[in-house]
Structure formats: structure tokens, C-alpha cells
PDB file of N, CA and C in Angstrom:
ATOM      1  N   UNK A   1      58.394  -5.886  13.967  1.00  0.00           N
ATOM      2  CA  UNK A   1      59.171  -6.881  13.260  1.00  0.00           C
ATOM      3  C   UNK A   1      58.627  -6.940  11.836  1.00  0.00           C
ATOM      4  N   UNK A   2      59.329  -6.810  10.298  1.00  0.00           N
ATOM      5  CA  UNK A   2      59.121  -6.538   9.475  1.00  0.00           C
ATOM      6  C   UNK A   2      59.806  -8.025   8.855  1.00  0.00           C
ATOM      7  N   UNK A   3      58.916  -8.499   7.814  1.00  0.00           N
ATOM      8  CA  UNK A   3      59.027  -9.494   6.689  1.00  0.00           C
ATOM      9  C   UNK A   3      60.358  -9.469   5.812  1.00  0.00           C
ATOM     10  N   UNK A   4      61.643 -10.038   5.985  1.00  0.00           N
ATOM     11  CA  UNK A   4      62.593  -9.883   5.326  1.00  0.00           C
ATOM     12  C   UNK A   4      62.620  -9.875   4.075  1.00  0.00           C
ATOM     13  N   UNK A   5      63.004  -8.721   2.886  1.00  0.00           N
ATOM     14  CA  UNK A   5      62.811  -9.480   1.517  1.00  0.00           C
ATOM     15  C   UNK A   5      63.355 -10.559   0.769  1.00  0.00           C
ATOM     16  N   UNK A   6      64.194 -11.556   1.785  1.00  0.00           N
ATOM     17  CA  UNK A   6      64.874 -12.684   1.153  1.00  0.00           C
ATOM     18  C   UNK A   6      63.421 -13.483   1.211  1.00  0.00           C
ATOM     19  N   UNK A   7      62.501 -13.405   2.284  1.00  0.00           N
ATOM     20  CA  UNK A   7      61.004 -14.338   2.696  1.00  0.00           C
ATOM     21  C   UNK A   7      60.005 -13.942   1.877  1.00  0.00           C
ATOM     22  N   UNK A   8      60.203 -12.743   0.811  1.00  0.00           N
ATOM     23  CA  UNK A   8      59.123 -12.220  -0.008  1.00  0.00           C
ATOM     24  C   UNK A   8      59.235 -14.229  -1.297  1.00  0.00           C
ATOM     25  N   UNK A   9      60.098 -14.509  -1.391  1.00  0.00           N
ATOM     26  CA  UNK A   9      60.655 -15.334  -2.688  1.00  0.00           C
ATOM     27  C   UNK A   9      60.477 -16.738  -2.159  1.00  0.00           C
ATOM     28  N   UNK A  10      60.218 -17.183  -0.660  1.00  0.00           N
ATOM     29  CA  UNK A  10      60.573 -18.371   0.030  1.00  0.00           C
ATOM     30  C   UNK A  10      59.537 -18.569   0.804  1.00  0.00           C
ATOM     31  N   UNK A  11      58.563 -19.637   0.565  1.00  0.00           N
ATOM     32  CA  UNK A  11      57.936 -19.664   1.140  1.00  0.00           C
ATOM     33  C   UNK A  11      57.645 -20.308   2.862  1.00  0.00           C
ATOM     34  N   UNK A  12      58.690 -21.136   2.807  1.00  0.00           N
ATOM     35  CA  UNK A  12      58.823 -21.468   4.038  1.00  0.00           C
ATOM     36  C   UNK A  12      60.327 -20.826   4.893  1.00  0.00           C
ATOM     37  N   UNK A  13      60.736 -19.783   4.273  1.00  0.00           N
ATOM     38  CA  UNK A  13      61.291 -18.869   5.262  1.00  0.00           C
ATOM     39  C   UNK A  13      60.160 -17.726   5.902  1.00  0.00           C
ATOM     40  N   UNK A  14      58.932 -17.174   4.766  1.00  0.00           N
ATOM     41  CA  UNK A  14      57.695 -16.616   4.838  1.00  0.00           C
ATOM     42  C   UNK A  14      57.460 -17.249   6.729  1.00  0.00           C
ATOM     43  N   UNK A  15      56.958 -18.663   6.179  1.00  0.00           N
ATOM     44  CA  UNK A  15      56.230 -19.431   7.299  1.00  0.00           C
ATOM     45  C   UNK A  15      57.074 -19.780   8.809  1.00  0.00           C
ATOM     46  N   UNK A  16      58.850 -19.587   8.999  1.00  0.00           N
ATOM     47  CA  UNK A  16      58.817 -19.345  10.000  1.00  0.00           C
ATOM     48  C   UNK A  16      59.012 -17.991  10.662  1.00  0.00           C
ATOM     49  N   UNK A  17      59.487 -16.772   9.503  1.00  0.00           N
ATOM     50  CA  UNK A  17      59.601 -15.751  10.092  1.00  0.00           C
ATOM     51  C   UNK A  17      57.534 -15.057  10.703  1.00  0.00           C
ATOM     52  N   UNK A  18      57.146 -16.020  10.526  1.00  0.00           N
ATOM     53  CA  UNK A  18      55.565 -15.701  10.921  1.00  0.00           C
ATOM     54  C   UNK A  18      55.400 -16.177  11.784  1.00  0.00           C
ATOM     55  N   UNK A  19      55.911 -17.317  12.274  1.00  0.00           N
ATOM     56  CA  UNK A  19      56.071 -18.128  13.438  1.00  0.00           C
ATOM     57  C   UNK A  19      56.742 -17.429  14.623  1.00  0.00           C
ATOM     58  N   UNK A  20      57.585 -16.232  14.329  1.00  0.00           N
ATOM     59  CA  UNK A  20      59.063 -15.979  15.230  1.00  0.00           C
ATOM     60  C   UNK A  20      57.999 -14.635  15.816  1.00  0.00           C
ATOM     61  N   UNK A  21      57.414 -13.875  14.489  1.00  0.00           N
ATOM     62  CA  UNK A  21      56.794 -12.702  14.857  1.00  0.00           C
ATOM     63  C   UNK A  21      55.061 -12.738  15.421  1.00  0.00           C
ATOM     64  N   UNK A  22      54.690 -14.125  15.424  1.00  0.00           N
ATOM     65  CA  UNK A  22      52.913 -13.762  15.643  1.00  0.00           C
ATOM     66  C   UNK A  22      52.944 -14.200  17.378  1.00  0.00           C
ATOM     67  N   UNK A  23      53.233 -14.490  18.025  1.00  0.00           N
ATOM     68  CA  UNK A  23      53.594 -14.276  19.548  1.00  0.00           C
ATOM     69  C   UNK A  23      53.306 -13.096  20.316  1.00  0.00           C
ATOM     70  N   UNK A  24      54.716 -12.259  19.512  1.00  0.00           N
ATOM     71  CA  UNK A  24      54.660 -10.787  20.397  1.00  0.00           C
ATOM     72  C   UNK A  24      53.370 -10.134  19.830  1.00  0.00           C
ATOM     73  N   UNK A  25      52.871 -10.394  18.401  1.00  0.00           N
ATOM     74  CA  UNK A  25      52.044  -9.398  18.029  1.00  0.00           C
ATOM     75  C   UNK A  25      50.429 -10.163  18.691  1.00  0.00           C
ATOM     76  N   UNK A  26      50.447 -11.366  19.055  1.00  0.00           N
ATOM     77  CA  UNK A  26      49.043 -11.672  19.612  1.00  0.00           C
ATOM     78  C   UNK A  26      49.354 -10.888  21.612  1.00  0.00           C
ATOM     79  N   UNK A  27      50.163 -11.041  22.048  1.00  0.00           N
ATOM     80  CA  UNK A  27      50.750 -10.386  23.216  1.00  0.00           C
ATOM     81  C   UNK A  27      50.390  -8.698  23.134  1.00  0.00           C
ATOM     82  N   UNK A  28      50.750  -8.457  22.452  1.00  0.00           N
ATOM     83  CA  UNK A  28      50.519  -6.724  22.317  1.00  0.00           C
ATOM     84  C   UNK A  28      49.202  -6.445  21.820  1.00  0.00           C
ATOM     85  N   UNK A  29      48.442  -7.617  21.499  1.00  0.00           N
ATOM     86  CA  UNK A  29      46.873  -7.563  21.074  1.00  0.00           C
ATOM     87  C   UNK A  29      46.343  -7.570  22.059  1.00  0.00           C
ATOM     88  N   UNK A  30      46.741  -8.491  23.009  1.00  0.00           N
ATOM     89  CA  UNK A  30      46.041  -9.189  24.366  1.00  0.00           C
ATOM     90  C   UNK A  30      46.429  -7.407  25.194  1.00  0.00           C
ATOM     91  N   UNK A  31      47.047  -7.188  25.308  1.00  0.00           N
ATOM     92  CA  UNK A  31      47.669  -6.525  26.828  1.00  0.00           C
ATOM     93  C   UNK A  31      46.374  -4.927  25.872  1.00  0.00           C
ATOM     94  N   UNK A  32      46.248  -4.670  24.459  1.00  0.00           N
ATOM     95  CA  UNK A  32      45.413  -3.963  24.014  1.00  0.00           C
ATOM     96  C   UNK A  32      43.738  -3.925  24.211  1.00  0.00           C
ATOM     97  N   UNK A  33      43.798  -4.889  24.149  1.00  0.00           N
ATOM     98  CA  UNK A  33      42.541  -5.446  24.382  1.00  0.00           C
ATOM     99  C   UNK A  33      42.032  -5.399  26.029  1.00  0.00           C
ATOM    100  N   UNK A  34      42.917  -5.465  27.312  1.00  0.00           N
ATOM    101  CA  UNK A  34      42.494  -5.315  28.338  1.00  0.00           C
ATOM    102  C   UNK A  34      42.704  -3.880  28.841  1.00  0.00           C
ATOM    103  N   UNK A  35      43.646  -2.882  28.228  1.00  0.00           N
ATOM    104  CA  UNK A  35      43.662  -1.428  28.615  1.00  0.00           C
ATOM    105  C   UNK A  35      42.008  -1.386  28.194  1.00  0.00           C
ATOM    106  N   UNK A  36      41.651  -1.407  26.625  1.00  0.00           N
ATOM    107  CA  UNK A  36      40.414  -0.880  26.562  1.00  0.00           C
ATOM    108  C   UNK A  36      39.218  -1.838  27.019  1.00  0.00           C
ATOM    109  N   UNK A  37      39.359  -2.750  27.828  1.00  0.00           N
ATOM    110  CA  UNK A  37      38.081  -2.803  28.725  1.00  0.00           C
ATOM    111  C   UNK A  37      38.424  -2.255  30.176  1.00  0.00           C
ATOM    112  N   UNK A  38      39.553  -1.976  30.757  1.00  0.00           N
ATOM    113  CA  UNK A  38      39.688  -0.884  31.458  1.00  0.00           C
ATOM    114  C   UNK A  38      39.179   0.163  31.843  1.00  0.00           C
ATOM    115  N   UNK A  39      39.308   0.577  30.262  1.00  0.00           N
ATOM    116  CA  UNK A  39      38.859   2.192  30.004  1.00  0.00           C
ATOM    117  C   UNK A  39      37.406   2.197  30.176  1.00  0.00           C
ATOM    118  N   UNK A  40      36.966   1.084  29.314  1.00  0.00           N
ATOM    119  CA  UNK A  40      35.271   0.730  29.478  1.00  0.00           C
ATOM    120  C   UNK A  40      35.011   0.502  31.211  1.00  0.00           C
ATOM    121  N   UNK A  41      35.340   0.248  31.641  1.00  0.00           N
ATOM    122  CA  UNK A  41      34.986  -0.413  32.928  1.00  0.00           C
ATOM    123  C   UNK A  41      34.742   0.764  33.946  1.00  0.00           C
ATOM    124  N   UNK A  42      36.141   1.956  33.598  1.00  0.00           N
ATOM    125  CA  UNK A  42      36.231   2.867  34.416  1.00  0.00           C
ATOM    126  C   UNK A  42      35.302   4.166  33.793  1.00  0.00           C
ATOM    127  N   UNK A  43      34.968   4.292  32.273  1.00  0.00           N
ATOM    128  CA  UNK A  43      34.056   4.962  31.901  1.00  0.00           C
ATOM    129  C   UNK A  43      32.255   4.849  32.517  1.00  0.00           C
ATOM    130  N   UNK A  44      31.889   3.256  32.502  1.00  0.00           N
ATOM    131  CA  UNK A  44      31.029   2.860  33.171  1.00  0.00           C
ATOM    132  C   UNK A  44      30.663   2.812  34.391  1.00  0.00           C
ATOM    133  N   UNK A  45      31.669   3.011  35.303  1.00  0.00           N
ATOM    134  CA  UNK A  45      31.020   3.144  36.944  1.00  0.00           C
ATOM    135  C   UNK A  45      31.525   4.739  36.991  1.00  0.00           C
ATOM    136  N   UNK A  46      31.878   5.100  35.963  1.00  0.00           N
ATOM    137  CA  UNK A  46      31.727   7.042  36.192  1.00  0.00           C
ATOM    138  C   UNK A  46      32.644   7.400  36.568  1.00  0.00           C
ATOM    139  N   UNK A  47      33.875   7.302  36.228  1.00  0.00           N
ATOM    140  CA  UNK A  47      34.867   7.875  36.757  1.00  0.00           C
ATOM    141  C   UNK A  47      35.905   7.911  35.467  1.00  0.00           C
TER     142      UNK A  47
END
């Protein structure tokens, strides 16, 4: 999801299109963040 350039000029169109997009992007952080302790987990008992 990309910053519209009408929200480059507006600051509180800025502040909810940040609102609409920081959700999915903390979501796709989270679900990132547990593949790689996964990976750690399964690197560590050796396999």
C-alpha cells in the first residue's frame, strides 16, 4: 500500500492513510518475525 500523492500536501489525509496501512504492515511484521524464530528453533535442535 503506497502513500497517495494527494497525502504528500495534507496532512491529515497523510495521518489516516497511515492509520488504514500500519495494521497489515505490523501483521506481516508479526507473522515475519515468527517464521524466523522457527527457522532459529529448527536450526537449533539440528535439523
Amino acid at each position: 500500500m503506497s502513500l497517495p500523492d494527494s497525502a504528500m500536501d495534507d496532512a491529515e489525509k497523510a495521518l489516516t492513510w497511515a492509520g488504514l496501512s500500519l495494521p497489515p504492515a505490523r501483521e506481516a511484521a508479526a507473522q515475519k518475525r515468527a517464521e524466523k524464530a522457527r527457522k532459529a528453533a529448527r536450526k537449533a535442535a539440528g535439523g
